[in-house]
Protein backbone atom coordinates (compact mmCIF):
# COMPACT_ATOMS: atom_id res chain seq x y z
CA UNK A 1 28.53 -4.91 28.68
CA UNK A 2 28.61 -1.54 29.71
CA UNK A 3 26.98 1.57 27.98
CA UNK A 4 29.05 4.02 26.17
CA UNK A 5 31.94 1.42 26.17
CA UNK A 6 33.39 -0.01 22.53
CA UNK A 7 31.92 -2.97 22.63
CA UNK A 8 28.36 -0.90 23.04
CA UNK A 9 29.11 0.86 20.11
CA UNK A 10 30.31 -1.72 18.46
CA UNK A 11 27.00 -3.91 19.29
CA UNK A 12 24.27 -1.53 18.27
CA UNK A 13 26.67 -0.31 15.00
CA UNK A 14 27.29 -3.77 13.38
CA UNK A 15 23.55 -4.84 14.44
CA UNK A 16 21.93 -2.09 12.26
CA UNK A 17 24.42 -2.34 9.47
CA UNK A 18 24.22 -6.63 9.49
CA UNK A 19 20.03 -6.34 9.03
CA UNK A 20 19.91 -3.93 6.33
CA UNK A 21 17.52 -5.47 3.35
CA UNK A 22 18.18 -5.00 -0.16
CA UNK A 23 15.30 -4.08 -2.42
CA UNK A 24 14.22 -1.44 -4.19
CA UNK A 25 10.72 0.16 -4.12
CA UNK A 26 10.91 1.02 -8.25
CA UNK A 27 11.37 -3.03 -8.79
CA UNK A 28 8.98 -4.36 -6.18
CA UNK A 29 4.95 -6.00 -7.33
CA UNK A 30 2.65 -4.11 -5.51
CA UNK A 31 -0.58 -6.36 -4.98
CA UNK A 32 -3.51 -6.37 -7.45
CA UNK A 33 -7.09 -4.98 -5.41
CA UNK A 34 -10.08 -5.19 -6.36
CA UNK A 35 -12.54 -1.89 -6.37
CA UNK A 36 -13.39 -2.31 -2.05
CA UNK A 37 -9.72 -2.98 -1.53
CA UNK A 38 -8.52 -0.32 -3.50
CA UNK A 39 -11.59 2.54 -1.62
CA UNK A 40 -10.45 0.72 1.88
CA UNK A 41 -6.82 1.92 0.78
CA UNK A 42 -7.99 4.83 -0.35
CA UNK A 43 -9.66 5.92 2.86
CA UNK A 44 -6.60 5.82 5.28
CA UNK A 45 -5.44 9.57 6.21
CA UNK A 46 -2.08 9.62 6.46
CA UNK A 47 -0.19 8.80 3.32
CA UNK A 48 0.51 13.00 2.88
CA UNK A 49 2.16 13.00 6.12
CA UNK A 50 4.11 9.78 5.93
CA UNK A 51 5.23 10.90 2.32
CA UNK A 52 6.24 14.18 3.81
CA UNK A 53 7.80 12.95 6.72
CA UNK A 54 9.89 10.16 5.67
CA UNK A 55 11.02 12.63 2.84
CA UNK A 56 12.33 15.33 5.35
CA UNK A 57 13.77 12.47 7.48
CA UNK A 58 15.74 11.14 4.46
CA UNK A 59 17.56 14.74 4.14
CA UNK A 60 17.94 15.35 7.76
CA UNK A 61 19.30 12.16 8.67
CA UNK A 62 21.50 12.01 5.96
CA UNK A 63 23.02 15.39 7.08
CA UNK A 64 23.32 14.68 10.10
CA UNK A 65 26.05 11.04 9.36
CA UNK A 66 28.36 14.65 7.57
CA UNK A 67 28.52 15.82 11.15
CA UNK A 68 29.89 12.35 12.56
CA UNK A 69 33.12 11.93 13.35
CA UNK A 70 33.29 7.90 13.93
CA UNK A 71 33.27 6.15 11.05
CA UNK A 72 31.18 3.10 12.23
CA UNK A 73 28.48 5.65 13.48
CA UNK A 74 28.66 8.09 10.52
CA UNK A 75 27.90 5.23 8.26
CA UNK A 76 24.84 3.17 10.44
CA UNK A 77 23.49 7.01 10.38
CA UNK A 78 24.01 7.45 6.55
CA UNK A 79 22.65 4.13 5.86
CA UNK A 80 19.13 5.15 8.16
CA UNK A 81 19.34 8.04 5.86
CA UNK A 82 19.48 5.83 2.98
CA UNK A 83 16.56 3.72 4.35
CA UNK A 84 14.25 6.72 5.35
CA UNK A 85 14.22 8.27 1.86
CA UNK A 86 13.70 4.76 0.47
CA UNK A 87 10.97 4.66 2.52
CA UNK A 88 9.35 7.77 0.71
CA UNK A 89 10.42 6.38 -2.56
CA UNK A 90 8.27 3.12 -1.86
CA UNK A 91 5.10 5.30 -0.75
CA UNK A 92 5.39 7.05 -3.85
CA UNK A 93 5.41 4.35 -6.05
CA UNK A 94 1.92 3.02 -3.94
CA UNK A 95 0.58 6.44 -4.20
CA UNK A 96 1.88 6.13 -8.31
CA UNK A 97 0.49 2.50 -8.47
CA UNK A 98 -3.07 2.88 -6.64
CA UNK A 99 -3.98 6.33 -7.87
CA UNK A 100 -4.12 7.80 -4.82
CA UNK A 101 -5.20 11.35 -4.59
CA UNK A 102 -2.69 12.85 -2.09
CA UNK A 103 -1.23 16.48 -2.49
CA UNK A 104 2.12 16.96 -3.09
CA UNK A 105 4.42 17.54 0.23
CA UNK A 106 6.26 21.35 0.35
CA UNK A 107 10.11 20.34 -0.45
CA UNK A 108 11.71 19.45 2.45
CA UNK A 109 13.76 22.24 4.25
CA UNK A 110 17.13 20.98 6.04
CA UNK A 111 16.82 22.41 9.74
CA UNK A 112 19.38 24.98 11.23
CA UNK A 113 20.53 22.80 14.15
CA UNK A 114 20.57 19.36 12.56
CA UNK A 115 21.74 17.59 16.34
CA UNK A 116 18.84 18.62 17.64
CA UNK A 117 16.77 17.65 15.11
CA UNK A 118 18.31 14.24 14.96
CA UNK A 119 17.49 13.90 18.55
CA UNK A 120 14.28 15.06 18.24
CA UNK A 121 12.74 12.85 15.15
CA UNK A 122 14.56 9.79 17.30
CA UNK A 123 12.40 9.99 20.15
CA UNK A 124 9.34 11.14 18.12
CA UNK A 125 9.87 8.08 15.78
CA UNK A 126 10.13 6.09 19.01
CA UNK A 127 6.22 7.10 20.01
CA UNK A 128 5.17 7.34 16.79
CA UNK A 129 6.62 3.77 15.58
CA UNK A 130 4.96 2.39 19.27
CA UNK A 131 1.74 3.23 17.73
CA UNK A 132 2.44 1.75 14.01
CA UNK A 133 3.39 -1.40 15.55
CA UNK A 134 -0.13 -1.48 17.02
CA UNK A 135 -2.05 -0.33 14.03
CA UNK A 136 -0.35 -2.55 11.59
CA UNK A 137 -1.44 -5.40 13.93
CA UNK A 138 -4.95 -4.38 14.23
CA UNK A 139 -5.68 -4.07 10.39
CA UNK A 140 -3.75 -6.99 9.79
CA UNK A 141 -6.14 -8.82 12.23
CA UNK A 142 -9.32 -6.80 10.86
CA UNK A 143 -7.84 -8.06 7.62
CA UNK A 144 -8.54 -4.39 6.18
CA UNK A 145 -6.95 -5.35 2.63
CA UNK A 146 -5.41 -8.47 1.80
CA UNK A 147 -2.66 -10.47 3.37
CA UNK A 148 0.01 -10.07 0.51
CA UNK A 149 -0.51 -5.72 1.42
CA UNK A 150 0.50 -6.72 5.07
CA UNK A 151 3.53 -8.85 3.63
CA UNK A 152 4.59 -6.13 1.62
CA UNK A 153 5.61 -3.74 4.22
CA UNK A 154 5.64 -6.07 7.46
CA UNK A 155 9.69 -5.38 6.60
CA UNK A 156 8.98 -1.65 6.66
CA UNK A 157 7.90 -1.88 10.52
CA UNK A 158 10.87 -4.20 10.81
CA UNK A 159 13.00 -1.03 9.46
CA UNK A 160 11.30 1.18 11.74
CA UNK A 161 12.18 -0.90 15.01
CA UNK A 162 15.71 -1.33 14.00
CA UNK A 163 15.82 2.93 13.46
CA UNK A 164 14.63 3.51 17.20
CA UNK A 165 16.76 0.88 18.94
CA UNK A 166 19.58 2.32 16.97
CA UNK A 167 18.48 5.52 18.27
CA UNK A 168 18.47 4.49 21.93
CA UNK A 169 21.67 3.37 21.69
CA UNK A 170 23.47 6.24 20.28
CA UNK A 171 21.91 8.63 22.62
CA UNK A 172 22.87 6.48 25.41
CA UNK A 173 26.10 6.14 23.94
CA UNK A 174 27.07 9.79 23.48
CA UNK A 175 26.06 10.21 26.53
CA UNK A 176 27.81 8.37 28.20
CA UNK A 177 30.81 9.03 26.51
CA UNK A 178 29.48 13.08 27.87
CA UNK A 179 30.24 11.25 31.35
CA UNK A 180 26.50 11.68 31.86
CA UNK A 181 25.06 9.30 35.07
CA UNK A 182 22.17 6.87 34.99
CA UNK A 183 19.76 10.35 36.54
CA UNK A 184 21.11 12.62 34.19
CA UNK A 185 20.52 10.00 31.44
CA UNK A 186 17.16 9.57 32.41
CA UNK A 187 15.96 13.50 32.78
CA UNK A 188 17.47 13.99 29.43
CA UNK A 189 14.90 11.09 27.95
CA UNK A 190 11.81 12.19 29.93
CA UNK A 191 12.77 15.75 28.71
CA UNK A 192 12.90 14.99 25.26
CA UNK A 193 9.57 12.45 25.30
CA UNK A 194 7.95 15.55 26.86
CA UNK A 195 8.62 16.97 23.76
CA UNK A 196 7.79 14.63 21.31
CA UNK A 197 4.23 13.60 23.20
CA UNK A 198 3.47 17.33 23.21
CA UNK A 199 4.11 17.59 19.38
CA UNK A 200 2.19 14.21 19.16
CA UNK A 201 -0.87 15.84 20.83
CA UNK A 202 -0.78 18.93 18.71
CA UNK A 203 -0.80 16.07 15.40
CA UNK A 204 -3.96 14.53 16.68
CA UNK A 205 -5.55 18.05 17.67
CA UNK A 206 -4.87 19.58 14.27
CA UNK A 207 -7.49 20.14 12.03
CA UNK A 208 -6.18 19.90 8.69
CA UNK A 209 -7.35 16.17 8.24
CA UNK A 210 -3.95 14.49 8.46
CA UNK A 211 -3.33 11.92 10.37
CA UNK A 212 0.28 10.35 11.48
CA UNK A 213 1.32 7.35 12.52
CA UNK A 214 -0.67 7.71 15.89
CA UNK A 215 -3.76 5.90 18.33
CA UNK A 216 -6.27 8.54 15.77
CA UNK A 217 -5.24 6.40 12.53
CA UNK A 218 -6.29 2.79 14.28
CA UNK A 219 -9.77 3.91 14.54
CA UNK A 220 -10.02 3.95 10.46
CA UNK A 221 -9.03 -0.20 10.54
CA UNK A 222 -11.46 -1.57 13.67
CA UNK A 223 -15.06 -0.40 13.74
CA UNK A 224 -16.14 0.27 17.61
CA UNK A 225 -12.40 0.10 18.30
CA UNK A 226 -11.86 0.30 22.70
CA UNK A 227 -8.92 1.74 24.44
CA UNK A 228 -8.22 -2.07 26.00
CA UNK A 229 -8.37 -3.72 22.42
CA UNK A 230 -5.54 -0.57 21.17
CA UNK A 231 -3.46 -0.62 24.20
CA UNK A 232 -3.55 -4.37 24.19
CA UNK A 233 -2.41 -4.06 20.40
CA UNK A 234 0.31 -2.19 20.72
CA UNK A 235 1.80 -3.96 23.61
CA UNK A 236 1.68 -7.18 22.11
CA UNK A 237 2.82 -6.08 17.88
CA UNK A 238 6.03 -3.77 20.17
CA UNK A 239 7.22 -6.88 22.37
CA UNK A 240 6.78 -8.97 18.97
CA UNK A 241 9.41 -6.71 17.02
CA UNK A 242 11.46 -6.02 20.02
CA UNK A 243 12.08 -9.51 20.49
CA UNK A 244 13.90 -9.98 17.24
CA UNK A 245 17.23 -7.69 18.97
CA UNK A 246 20.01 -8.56 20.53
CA UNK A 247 18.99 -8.86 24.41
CA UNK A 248 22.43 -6.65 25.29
CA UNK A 249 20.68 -3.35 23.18
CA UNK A 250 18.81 -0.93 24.99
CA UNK A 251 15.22 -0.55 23.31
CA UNK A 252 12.50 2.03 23.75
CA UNK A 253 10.75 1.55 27.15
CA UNK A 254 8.87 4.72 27.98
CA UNK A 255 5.76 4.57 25.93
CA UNK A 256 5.08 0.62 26.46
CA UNK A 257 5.17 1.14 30.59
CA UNK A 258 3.15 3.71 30.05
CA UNK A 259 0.56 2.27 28.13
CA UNK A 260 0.96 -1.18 30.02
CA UNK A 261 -0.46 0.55 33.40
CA UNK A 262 -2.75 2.68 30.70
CA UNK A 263 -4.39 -1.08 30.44
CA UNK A 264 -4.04 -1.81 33.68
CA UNK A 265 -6.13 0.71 34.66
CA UNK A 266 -8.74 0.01 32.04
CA UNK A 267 -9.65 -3.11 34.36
CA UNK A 268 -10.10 -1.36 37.58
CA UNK A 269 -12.21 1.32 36.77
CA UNK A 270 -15.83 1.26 36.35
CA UNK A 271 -17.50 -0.52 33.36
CA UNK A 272 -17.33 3.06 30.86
CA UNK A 273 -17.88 3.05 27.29
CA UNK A 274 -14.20 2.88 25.90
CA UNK A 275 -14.95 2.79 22.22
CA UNK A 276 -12.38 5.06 20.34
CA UNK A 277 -15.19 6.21 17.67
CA UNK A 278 -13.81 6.20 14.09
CA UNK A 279 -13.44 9.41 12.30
CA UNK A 280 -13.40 7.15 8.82
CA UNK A 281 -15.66 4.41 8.17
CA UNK A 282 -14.89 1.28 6.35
């Protein structure tokens, strides 16, 4: 098959739309927890930042499937948008459901140059969901709260795989269709990772005491967590989802090289302390 053809588009269009899940967050039975379960839940960082991310991602996206042309594209695009904003509608009813004392997001502001914001949240969401995949894993192992938690949104992560190889694909795709060669292709990702892993950095620098969906939030579900044990996470949960796709897509490559000769490395050096200390106890 070859990329930016029809039968690309096709592919990575019909994929997204065949694996969309019905539910709806208002309808679904959240899991009863008992007074550790429910301070364990309590103590993870970043449900502010998730609420107020997927919130702005559900408008942007959304306005960016008005700017499509294609019809199959325009509606895999308005049906992500769909599926990020559902996304904030299920972590409000947790926050609704557990009591959880999180302050209300600033109402979400539709950028100038939605394109480039598109383009921008893709590859972000590509690191970003790289580290998820890990972190679910680890709780789930650590068994942080109870199984029937981890069943609950193991179809969220499942959403979030199927929005970045979607997102690999268009890009690709347009382009491609741009005339755009395999070099050009490739500056134009490590460009636009540059971005997103500076904007990553300046998350885990701030001090406001939000967290994302990054390596800082695994620390709060492993005590004396080490850089092998996350690296070693993440590699395994992203290969795990990936595997699900279509072997003809493109997926999201970058960040699990990268942290594959990260581990690599871990076993050559010296015997160091790698413990990523946690910033919230259990």
């Amino acid at each position: 098959m070859k990329l930016g053809s029809e039968e690309h588009k096709q592919l990575f269009c019909q994929d997204f739309m065949a694996t969309h899940l019905e539910y709806e967050p208002e309808t679904m039975s959240f899991p009863e927890l008992n007074e550790a379960e429910l301070d364990r839940l309590r103590r993870i960082p970043f449900w502010g930042i998730a609420l107020d991310t997927e919130r702005e991602a559900g408008m942007m996206v959304s306005a960016m499937a008005d700017t499509i042309g294609d019809p199959e594209i325009r509606a895999a695009i308005a049906l992500q948008g769909e599926e990020e904003s559902r996304h904030a509608r299920l972590i409000e009813c947790l926050i609704r459901h557990y009591d959880l004392q999180v302050e209300e997001p600033p109402t979400p502001v539709l950028p100038k140059n939605i394109t480039q914001a598109f383009t921008d949240f893709g590859f972000g969401e590509c690191l970003d969901s790289f580290f998820a995949f890990g972190m679910f894993g680890l709780a789930r192992q650590a068994k942080y709260l109870p199984e029937s938690m981890f069943t609950l949104f193991d179809p969220i992560l499942d959403e979030e795989a199927r929005h970045i190889v979607f997102f690999v694909n268009w890009t690709t795709y347009v382009q491609a269709q741009q005339g755009r060669s395999d070099v050009l292709r490739g500056v134009h990702s490590a460009f636009h990772y540059g971005r997103a892993l500076f904007n990553l950095g300046k998350m885990v620098l701030a001090k406001d005491g939000n967290e994302g969906f990054t390596a800082t939030g695994a620390k709060t579900f492993v005590d004396d967590l080490t850089l092998p044990q996350f690296l070693s996470a993440t590699i395994s949960e992203n290969q795990q989802r990936m595997s699900r796709f279509d072997d003809r897509l493109l997926e999201p490559k970058l960040l699990p090289r990268l942290a594959s000769i990260a581990l690599r490395a871990t076993t050559l050096l010296p015997n160091r302390p790698t413990e990523m200390k946690a910033e919230v106890s259990r």
